[in-house]
Protein backbone atom coordinates (compact mmCIF):
# COMPACT_ATOMS: atom_id res chain seq x y z
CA UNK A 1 4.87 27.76 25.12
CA UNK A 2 6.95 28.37 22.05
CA UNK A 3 6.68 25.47 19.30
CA UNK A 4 8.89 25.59 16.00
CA UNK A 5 7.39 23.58 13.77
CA UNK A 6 9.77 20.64 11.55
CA UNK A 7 10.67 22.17 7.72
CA UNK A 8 7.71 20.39 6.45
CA UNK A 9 6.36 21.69 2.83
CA UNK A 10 2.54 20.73 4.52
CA UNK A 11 3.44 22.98 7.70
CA UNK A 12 3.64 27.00 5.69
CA UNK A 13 3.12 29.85 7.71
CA UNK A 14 -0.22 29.94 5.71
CA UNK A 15 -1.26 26.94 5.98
CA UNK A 16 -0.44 26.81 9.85
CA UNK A 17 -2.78 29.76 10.37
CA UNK A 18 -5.51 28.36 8.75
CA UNK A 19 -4.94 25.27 11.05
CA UNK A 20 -5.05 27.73 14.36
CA UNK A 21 -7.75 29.30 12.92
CA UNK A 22 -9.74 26.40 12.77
CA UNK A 23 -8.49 25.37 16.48
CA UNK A 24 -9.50 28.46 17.39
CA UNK A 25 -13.17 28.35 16.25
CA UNK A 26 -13.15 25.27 18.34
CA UNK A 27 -12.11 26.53 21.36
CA UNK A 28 -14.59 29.30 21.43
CA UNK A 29 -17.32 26.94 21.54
CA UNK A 30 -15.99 25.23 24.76
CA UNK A 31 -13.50 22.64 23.67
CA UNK A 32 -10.17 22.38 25.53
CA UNK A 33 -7.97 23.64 23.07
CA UNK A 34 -4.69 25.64 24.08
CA UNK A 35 -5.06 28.97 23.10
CA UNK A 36 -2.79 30.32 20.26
CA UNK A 37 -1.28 33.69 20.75
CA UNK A 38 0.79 33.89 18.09
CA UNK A 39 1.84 32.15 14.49
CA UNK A 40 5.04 33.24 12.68
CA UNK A 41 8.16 32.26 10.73
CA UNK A 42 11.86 32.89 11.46
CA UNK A 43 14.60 32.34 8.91
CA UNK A 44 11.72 30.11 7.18
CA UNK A 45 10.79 28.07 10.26
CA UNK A 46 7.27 28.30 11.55
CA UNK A 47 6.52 28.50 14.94
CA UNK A 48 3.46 28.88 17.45
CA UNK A 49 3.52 30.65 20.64
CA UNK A 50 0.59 29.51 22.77
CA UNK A 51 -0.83 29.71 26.21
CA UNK A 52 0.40 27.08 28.42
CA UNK A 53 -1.92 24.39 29.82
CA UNK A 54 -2.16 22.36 33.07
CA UNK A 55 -1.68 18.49 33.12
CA UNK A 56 0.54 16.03 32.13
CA UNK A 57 0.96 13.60 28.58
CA UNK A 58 -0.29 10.25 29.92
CA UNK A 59 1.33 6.87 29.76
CA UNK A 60 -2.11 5.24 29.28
CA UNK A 61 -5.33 5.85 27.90
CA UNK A 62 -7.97 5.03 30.28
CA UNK A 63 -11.33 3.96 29.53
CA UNK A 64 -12.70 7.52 30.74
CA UNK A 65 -10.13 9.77 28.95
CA UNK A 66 -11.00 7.82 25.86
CA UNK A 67 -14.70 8.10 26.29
CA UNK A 68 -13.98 12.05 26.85
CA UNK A 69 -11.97 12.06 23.35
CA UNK A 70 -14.57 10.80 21.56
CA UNK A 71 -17.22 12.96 23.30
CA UNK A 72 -15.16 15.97 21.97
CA UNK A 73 -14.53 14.38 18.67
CA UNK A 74 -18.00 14.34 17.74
CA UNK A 75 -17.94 18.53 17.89
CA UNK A 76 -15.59 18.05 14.94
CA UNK A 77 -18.21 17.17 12.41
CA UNK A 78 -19.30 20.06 10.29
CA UNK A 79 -17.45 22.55 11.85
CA UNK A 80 -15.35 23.78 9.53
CA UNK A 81 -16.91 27.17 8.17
CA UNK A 82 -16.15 26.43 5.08
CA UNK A 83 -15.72 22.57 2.58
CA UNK A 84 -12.35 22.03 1.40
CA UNK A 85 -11.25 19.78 -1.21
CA UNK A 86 -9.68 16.87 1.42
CA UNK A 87 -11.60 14.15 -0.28
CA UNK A 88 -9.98 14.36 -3.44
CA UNK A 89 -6.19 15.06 -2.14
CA UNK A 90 -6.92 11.93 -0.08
CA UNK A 91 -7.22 9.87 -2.94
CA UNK A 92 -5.01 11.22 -4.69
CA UNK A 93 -2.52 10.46 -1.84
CA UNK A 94 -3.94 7.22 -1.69
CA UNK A 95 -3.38 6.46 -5.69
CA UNK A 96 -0.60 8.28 -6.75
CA UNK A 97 1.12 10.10 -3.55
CA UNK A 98 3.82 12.66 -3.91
CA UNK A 99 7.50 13.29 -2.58
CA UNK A 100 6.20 16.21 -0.70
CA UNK A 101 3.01 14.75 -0.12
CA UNK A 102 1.51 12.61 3.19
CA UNK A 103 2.40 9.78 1.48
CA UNK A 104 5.44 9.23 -0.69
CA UNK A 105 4.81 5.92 -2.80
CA UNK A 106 8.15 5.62 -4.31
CA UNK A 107 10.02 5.64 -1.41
CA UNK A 108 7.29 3.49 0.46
CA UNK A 109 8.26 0.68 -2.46
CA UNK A 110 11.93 1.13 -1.95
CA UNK A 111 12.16 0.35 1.52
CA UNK A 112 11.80 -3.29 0.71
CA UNK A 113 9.09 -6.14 -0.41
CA UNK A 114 6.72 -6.48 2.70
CA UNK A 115 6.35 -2.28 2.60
CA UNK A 116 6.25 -2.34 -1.28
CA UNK A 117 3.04 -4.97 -1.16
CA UNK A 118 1.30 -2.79 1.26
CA UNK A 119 1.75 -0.07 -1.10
CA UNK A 120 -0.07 -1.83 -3.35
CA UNK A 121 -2.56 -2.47 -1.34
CA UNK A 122 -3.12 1.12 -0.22
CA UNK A 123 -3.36 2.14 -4.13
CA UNK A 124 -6.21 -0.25 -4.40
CA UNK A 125 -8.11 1.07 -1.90
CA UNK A 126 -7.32 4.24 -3.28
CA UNK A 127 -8.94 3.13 -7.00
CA UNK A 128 -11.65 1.56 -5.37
CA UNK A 129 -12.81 4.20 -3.19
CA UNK A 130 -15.09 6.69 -4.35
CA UNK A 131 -14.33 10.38 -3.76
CA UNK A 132 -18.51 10.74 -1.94
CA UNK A 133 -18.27 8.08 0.40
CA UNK A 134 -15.86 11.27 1.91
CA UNK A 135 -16.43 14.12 3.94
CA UNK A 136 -15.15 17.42 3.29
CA UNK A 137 -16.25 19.82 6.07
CA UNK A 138 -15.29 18.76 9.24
CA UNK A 139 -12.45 19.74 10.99
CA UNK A 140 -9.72 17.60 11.39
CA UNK A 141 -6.88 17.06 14.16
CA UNK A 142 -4.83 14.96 12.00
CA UNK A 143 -2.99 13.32 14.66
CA UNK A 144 -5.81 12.22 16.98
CA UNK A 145 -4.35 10.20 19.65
CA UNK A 146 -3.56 10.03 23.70
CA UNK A 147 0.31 11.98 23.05
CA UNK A 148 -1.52 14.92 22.19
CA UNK A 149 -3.76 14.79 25.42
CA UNK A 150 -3.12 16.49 28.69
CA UNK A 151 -4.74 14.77 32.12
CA UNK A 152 -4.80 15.98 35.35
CA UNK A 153 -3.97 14.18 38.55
CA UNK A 154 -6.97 12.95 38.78
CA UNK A 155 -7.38 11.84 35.14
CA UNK A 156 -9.40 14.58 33.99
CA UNK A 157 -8.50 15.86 30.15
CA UNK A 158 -7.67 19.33 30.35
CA UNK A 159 -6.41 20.10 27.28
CA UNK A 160 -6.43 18.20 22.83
CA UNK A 161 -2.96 19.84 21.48
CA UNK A 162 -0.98 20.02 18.46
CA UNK A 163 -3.45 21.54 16.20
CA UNK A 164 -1.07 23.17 13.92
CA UNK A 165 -2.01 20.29 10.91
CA UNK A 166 -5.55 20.81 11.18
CA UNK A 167 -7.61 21.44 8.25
CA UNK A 168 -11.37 20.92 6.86
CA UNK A 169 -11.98 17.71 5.61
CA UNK A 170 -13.60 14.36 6.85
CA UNK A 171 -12.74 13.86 11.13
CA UNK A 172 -14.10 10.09 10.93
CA UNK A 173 -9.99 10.49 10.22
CA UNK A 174 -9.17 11.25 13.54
CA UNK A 175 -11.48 8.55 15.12
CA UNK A 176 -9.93 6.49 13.00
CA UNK A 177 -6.21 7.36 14.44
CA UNK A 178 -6.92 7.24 17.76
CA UNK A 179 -8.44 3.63 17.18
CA UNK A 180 -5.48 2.50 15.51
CA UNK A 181 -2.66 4.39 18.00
CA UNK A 182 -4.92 2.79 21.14
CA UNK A 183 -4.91 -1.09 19.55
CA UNK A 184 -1.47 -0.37 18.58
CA UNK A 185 0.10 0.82 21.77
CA UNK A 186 -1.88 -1.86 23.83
CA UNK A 187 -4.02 1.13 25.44
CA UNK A 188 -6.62 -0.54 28.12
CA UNK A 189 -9.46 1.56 26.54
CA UNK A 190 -8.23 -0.32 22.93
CA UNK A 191 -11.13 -2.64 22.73
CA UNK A 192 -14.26 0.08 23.33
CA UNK A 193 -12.16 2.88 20.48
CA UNK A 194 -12.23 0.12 18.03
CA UNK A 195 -15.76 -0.87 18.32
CA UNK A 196 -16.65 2.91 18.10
CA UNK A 197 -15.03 3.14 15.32
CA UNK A 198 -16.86 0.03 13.62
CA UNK A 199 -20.17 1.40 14.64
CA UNK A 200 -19.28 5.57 13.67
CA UNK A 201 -17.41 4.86 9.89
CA UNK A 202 -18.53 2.80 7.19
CA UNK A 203 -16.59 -0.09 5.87
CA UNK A 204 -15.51 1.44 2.47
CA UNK A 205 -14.81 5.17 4.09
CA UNK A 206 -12.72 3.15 6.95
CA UNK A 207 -11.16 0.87 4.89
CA UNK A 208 -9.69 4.48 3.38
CA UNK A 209 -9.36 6.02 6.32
CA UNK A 210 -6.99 2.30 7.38
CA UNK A 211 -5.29 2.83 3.98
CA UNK A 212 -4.01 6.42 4.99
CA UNK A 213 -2.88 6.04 7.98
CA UNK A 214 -0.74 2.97 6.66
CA UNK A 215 0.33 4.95 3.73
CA UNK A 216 1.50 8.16 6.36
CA UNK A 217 3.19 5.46 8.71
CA UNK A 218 5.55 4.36 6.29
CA UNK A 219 6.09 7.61 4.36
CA UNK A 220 7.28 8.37 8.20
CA UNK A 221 9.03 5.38 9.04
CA UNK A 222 11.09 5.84 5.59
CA UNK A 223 11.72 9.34 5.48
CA UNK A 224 12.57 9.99 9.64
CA UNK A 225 12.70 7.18 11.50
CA UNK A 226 14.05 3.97 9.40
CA UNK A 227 14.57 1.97 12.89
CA UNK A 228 10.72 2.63 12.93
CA UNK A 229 10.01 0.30 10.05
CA UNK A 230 9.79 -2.91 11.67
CA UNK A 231 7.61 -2.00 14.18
CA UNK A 232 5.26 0.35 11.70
CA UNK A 233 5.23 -2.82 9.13
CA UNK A 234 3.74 -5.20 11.75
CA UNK A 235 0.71 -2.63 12.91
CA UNK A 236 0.17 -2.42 9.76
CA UNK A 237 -0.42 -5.91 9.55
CA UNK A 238 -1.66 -6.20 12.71
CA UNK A 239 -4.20 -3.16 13.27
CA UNK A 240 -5.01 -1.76 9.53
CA UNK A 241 -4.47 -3.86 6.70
CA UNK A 242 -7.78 -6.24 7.91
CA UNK A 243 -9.91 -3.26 7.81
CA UNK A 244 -9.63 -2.39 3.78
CA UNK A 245 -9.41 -6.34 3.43
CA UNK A 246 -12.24 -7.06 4.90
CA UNK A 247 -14.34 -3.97 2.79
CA UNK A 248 -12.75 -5.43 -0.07
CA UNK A 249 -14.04 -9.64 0.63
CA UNK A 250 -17.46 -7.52 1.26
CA UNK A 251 -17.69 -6.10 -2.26
């Protein structure tokens, strides 16, 4: 299967074979990753070629596949073969942010009151979260949820894709993703991700981990998909926001 990857300044042909590197280490040890055959650029845009994989994108999360995710999640942890410096570019994403960056503050602010007070909320948790309370060598999906699953017909998982933004850093991330996608999608298995989550982070490290997805939502919402807004603003809300408020009543 042939992927070209969006003109994203995160997404270099460096920095994507790092990512398949990393996928790659991964699937040697067992876990159903596709394999990568080839990484490249053309006229600037990156692209992967990898093997294709049986199953299907499912509608719903079931309790099971869930469970499964989570099973494989926990090989994330310490498996990068080497630290890298995630914990402080998180912060710094969280205090500052960047144009270029995962989340763009600026234009976060502009897109109106309700997403310029969550902004303000997310740099809080930035100053009040310290760097250690982080992990730095685990390796991380980055986009940890049931669209980048495969399932067979009989509900199996065959296949975790779309590693081409992975990177070393702290994977309580990804758990903390596929909590939020499942409560805010309405998945069944909702309930039992969330409570893993509770019981696998810490309040302070997933009160950051809230506070980055949030800040990434909206820095997506603004910069592709303004119709998104609404609907981004009120998981916010709804799913993250409570989970840095909360840390923060606690303190």
């Amino acid at each position: 299967m042939l992927k070209v990857l969006p003109p994203y300044a995160g997404l270099s042909l460096e920095r994507v074979r790092r990512a398949v590197d990393l996928a790659g280490r991964l699937r040697a040890d067992g876990y159903p990753v596709p394999e990568y055959w080839d990484v490249g650029a053309v006229d600037g845009r990156v692209y992967s070629l990898q093997a294709h994989c049986p199953g299907e994108v499912p509608e719903r999360l079931t309790l099971a596949q869930a469970q499964r995710m989570v099973e494989l999640w926990h090989r994330h942890a310490a498996a990068a073969p080497t630290p890298g410096s995630w914990p402080a570019f998180a912060l710094h994403a969280l205090r500052e942010g960047a144009a270029d960056g995962p989340i763009d503050q600026a234009a976060v602010r502009a897109a109106g009151p309700g997403a310029a007070a969550l902004a303000d909320e997310v740099v809080a948790v930035g100053e009040r979260t310290d760097v250690a309370c982080l992990r730095s060598g685990d390796i991380v999906h980055g986009d940890f949820h049931h669209r980048n699953l495969l399932v067979d017909a009989a509900g199996g998982v065959t296949a975790i894709f779309d590693w081409e933004g992975a990177h070393p850093g702290d994977a309580r991330l990804d758990l903390a993703t596929l909590a939020f996608w499942s409560q805010a999608t309405g998945q069944p298995c909702a309930d039992w991700v969330a409570a893993r989550a509770r019981a696998l982070i810490e309040p302070l490290a997933r009160a950051a981990m809230a506070a980055l997805i949030a800040g990434g939502l909206l820095t997506f919402a603004v910069g592709a998909r303004p119709g998104y807004m609404a609907w981004a603003l009120e998981a916010v809300e709804r799913v993250l926001a409570p989970q840095w408020r909360l840390a923060e009543a606690r303190m």
